[in-house]
PDB file of N, CA and C in Angstrom:
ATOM      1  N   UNK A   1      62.480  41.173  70.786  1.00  0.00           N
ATOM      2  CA  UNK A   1      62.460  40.155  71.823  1.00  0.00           C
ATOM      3  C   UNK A   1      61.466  40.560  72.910  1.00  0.00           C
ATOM      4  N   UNK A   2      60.716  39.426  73.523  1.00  0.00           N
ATOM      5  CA  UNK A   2      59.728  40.079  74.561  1.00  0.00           C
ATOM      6  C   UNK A   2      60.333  39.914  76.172  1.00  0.00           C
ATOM      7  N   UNK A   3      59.921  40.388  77.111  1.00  0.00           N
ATOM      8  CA  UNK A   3      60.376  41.046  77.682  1.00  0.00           C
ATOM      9  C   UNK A   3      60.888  39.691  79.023  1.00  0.00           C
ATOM     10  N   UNK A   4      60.053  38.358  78.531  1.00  0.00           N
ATOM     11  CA  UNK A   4      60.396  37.515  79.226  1.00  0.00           C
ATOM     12  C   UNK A   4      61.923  36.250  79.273  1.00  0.00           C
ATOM     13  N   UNK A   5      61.929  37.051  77.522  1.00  0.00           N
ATOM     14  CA  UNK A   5      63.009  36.545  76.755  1.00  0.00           C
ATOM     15  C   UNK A   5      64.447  36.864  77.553  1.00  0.00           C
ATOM     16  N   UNK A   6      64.175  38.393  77.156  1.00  0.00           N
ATOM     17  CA  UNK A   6      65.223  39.289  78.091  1.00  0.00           C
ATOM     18  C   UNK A   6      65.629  39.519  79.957  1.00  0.00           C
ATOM     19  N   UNK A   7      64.437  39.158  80.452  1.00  0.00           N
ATOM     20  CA  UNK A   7      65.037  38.928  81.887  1.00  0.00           C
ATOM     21  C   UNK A   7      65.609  37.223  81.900  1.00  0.00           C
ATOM     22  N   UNK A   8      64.827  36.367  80.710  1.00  0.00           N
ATOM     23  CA  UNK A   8      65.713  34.649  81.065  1.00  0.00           C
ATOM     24  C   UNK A   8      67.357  35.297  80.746  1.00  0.00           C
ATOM     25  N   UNK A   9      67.246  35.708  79.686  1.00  0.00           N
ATOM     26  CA  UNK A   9      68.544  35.697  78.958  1.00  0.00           C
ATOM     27  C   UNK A   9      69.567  36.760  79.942  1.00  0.00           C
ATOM     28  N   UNK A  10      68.523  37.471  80.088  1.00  0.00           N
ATOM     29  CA  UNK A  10      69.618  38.637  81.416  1.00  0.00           C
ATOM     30  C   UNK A  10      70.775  39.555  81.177  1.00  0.00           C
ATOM     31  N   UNK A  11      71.986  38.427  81.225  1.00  0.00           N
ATOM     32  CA  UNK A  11      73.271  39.071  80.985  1.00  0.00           C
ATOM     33  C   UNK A  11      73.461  39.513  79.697  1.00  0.00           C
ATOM     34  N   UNK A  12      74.299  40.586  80.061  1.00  0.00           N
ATOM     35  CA  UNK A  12      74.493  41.826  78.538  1.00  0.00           C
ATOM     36  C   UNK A  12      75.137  40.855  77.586  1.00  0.00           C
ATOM     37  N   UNK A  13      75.927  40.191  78.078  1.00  0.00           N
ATOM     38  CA  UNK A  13      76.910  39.071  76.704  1.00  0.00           C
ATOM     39  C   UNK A  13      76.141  38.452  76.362  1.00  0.00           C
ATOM     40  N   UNK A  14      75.014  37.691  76.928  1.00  0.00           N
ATOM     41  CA  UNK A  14      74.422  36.528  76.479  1.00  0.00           C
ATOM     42  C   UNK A  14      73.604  37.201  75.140  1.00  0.00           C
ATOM     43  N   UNK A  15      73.228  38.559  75.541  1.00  0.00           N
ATOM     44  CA  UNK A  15      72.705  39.324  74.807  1.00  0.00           C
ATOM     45  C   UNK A  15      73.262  39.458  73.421  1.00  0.00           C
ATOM     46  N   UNK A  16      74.409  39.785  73.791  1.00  0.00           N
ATOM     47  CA  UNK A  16      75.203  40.262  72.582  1.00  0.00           C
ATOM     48  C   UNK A  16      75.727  39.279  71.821  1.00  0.00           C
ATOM     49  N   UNK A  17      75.897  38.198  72.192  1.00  0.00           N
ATOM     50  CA  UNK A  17      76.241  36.915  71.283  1.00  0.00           C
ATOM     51  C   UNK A  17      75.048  36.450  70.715  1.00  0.00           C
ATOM     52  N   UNK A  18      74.101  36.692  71.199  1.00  0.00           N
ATOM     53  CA  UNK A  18      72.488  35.922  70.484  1.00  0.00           C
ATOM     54  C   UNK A  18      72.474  36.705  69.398  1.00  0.00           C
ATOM     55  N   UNK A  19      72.649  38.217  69.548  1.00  0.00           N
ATOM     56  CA  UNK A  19      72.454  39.293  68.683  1.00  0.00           C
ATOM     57  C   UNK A  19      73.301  38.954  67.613  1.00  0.00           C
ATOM     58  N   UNK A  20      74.761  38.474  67.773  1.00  0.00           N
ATOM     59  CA  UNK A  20      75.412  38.260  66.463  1.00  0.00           C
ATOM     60  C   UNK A  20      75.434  37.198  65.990  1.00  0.00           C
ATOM     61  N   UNK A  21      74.875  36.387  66.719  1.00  0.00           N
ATOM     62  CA  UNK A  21      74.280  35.110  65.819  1.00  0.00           C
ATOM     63  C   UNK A  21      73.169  34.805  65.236  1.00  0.00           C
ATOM     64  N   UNK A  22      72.343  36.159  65.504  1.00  0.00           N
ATOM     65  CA  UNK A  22      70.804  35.884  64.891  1.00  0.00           C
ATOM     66  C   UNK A  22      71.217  37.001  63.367  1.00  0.00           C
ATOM     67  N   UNK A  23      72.581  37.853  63.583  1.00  0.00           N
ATOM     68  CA  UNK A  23      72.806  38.207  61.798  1.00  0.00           C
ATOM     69  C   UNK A  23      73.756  37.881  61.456  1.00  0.00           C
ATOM     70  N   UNK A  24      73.829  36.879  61.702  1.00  0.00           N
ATOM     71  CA  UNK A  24      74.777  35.954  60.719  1.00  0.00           C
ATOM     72  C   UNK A  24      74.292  34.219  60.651  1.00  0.00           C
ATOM     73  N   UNK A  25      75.064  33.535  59.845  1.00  0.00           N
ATOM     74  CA  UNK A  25      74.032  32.272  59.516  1.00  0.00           C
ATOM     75  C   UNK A  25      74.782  30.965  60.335  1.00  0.00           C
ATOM     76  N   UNK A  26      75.373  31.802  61.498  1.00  0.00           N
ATOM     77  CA  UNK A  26      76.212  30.909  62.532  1.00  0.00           C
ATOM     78  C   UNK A  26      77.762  31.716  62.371  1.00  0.00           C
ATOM     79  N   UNK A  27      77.825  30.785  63.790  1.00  0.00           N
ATOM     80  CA  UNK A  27      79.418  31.938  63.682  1.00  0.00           C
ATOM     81  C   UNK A  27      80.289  30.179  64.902  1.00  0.00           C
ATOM     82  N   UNK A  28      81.422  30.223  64.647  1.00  0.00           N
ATOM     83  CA  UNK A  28      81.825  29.491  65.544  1.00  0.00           C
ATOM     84  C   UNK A  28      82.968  30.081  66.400  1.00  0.00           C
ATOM     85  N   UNK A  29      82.993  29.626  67.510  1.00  0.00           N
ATOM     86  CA  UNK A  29      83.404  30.288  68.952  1.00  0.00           C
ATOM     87  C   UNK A  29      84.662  31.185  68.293  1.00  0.00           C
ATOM     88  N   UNK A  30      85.551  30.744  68.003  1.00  0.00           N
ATOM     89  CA  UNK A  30      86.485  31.123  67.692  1.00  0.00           C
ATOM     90  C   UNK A  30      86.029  32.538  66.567  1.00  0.00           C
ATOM     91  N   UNK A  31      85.286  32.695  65.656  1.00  0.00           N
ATOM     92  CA  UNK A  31      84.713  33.724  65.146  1.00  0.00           C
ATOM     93  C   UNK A  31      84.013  34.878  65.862  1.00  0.00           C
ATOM     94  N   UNK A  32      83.578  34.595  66.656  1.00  0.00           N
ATOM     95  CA  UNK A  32      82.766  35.183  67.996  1.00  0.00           C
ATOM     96  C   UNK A  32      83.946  35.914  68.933  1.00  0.00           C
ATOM     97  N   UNK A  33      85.148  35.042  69.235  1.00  0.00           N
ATOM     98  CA  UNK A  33      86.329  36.085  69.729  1.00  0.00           C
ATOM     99  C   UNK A  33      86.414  36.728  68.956  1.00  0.00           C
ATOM    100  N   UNK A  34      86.391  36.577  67.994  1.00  0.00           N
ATOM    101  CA  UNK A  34      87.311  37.532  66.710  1.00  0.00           C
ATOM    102  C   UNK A  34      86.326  38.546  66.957  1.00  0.00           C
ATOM    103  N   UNK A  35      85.272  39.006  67.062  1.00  0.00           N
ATOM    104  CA  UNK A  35      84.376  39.927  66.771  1.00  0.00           C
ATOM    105  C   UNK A  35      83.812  40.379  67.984  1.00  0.00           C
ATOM    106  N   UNK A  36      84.533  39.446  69.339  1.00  0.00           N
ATOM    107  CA  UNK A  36      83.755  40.429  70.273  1.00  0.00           C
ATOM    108  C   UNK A  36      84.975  40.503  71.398  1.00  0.00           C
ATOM    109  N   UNK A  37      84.813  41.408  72.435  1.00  0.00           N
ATOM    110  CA  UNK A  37      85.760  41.689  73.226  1.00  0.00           C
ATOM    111  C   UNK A  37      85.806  40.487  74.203  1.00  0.00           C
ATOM    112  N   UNK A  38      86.007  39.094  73.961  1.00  0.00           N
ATOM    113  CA  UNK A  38      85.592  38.153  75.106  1.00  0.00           C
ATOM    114  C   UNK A  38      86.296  37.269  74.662  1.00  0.00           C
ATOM    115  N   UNK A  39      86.712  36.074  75.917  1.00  0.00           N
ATOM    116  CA  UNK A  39      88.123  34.843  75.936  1.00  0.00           C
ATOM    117  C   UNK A  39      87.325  34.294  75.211  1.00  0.00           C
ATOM    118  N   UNK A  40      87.870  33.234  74.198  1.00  0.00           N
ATOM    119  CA  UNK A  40      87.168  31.907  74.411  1.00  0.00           C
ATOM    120  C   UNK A  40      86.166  31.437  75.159  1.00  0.00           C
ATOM    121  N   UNK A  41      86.713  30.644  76.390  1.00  0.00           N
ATOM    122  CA  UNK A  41      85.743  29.823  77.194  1.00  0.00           C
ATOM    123  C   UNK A  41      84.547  30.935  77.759  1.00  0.00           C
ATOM    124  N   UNK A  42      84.714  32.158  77.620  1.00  0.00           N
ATOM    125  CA  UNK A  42      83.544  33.252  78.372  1.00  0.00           C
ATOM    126  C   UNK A  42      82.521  32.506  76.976  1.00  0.00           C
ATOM    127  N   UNK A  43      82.695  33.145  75.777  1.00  0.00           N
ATOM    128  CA  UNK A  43      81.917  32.784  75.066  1.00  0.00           C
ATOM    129  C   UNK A  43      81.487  31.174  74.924  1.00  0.00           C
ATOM    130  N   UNK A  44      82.467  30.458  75.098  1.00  0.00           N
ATOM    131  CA  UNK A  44      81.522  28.942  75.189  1.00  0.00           C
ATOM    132  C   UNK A  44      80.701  28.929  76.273  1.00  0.00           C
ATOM    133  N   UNK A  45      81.180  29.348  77.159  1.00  0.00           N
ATOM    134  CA  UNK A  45      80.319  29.138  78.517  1.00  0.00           C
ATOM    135  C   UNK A  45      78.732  29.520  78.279  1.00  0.00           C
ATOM    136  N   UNK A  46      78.874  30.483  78.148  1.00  0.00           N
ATOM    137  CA  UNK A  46      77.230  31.539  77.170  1.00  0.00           C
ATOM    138  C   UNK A  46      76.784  30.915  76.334  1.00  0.00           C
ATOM    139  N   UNK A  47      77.671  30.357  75.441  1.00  0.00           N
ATOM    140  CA  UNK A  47      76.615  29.443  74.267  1.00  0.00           C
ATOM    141  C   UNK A  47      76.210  28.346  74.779  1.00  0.00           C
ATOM    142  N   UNK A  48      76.775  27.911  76.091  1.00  0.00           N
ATOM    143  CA  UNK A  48      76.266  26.431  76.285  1.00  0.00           C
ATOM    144  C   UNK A  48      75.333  26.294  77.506  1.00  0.00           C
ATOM    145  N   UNK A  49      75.042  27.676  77.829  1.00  0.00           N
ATOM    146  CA  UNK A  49      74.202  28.294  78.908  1.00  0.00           C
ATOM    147  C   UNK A  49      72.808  28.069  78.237  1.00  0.00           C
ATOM    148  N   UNK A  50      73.241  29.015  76.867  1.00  0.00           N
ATOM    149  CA  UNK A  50      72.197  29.627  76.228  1.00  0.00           C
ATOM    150  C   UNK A  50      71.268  28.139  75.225  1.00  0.00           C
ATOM    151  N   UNK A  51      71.963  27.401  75.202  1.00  0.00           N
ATOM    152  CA  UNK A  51      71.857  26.030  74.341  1.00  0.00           C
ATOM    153  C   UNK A  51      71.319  25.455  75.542  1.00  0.00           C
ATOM    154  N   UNK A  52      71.525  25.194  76.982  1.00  0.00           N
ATOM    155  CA  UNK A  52      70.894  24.119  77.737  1.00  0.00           C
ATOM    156  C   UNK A  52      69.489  24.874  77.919  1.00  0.00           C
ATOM    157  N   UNK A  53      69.205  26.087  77.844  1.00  0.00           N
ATOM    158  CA  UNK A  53      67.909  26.606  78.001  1.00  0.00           C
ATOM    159  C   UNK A  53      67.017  26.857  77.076  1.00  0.00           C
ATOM    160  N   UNK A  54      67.719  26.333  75.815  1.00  0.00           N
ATOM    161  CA  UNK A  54      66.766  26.307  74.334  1.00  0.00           C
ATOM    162  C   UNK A  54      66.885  27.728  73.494  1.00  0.00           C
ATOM    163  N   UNK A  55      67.687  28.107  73.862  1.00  0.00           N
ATOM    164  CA  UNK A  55      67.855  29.303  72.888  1.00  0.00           C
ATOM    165  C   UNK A  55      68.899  29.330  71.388  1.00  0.00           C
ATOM    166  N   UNK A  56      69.446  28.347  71.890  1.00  0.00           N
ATOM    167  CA  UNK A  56      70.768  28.220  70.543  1.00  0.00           C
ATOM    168  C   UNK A  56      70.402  26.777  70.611  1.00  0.00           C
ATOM    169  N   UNK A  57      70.943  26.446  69.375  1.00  0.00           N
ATOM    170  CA  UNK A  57      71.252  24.877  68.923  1.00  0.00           C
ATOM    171  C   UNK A  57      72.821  24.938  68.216  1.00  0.00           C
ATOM    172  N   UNK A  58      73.373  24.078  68.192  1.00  0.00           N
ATOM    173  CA  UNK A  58      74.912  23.974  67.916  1.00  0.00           C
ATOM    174  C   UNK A  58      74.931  23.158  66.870  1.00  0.00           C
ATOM    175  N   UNK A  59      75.968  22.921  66.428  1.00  0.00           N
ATOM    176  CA  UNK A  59      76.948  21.299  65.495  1.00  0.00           C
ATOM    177  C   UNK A  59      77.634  21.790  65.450  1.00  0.00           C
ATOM    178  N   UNK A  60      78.845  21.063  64.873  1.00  0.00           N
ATOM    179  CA  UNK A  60      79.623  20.806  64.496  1.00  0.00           C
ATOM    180  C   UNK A  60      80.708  21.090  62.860  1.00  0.00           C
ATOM    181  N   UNK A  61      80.964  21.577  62.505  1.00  0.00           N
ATOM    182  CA  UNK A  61      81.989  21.909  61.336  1.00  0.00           C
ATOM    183  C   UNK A  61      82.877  21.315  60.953  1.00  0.00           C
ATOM    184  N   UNK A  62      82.578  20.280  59.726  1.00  0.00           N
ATOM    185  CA  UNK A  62      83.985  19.327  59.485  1.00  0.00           C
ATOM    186  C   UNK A  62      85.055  20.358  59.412  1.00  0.00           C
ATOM    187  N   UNK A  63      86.676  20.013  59.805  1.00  0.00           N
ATOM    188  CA  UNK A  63      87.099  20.566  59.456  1.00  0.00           C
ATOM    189  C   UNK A  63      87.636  20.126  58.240  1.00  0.00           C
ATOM    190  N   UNK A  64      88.424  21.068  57.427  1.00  0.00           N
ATOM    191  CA  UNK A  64      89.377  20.984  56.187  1.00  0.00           C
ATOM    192  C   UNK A  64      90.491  19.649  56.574  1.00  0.00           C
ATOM    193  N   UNK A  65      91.083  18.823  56.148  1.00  0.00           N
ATOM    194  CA  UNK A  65      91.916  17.883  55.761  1.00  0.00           C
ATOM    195  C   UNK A  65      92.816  18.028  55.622  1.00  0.00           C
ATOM    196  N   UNK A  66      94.075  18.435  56.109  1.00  0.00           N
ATOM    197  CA  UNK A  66      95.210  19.421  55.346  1.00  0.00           C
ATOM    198  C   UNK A  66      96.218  18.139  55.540  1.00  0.00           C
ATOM    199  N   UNK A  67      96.521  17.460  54.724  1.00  0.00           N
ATOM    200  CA  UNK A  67      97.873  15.984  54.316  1.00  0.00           C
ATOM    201  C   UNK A  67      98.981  17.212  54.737  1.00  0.00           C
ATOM    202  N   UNK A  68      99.618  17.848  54.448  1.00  0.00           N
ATOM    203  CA  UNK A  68     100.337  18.693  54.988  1.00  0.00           C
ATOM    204  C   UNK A  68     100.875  18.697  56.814  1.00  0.00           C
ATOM    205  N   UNK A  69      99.629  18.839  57.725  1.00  0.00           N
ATOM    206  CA  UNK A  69      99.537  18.606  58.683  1.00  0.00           C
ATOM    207  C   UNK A  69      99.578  17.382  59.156  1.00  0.00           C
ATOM    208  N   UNK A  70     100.040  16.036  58.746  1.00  0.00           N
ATOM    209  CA  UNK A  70     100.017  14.742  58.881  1.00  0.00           C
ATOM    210  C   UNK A  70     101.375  14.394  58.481  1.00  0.00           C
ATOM    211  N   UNK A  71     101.682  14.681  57.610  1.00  0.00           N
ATOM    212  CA  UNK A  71     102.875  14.274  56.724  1.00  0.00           C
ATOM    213  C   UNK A  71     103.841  15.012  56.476  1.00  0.00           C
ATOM    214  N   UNK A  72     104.819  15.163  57.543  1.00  0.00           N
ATOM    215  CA  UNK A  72     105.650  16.441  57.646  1.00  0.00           C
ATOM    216  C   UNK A  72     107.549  16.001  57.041  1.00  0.00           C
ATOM    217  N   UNK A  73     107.874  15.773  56.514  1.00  0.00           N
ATOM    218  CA  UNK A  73     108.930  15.538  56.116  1.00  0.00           C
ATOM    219  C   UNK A  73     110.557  16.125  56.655  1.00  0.00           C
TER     220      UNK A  73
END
């Protein structure tokens, strides 16, 4: 990363979440707790920091369908 990258980006988390999303082929928030010492919303907050300044791009993940969860007897 060059060096202009790193003073935009600044903070050590922002750091460290770019870092584990640039080796892996996406990770979603909830995966990102799992793997780093941080709440939830810390990490959304950072991704959506890091996304309004062009560094990340996002979507969305259908989820799974589970009839189970609908239809409870």
């Amino acid at each position: 990363m060059n060096q202009r990258l790193l003073a935009e980006i600044g903070r050590t988390q922002r750091l460290e979440i770019g870092n584990a999303l640039k080796r892996s082929r996406g990770l979603s928030v909830n995966e990102m707790v799992d793997r780093m010492r941080m709440s939830y919303m810390g990490i959304k907050q950072h991704c959506l920091t890091l996304q309004r300044d062009g560094y990340l791009d996002t979507w969305r993940r259908p989820q799974k369908w589970d009839a189970r969860k609908w239809f409870i007897v």
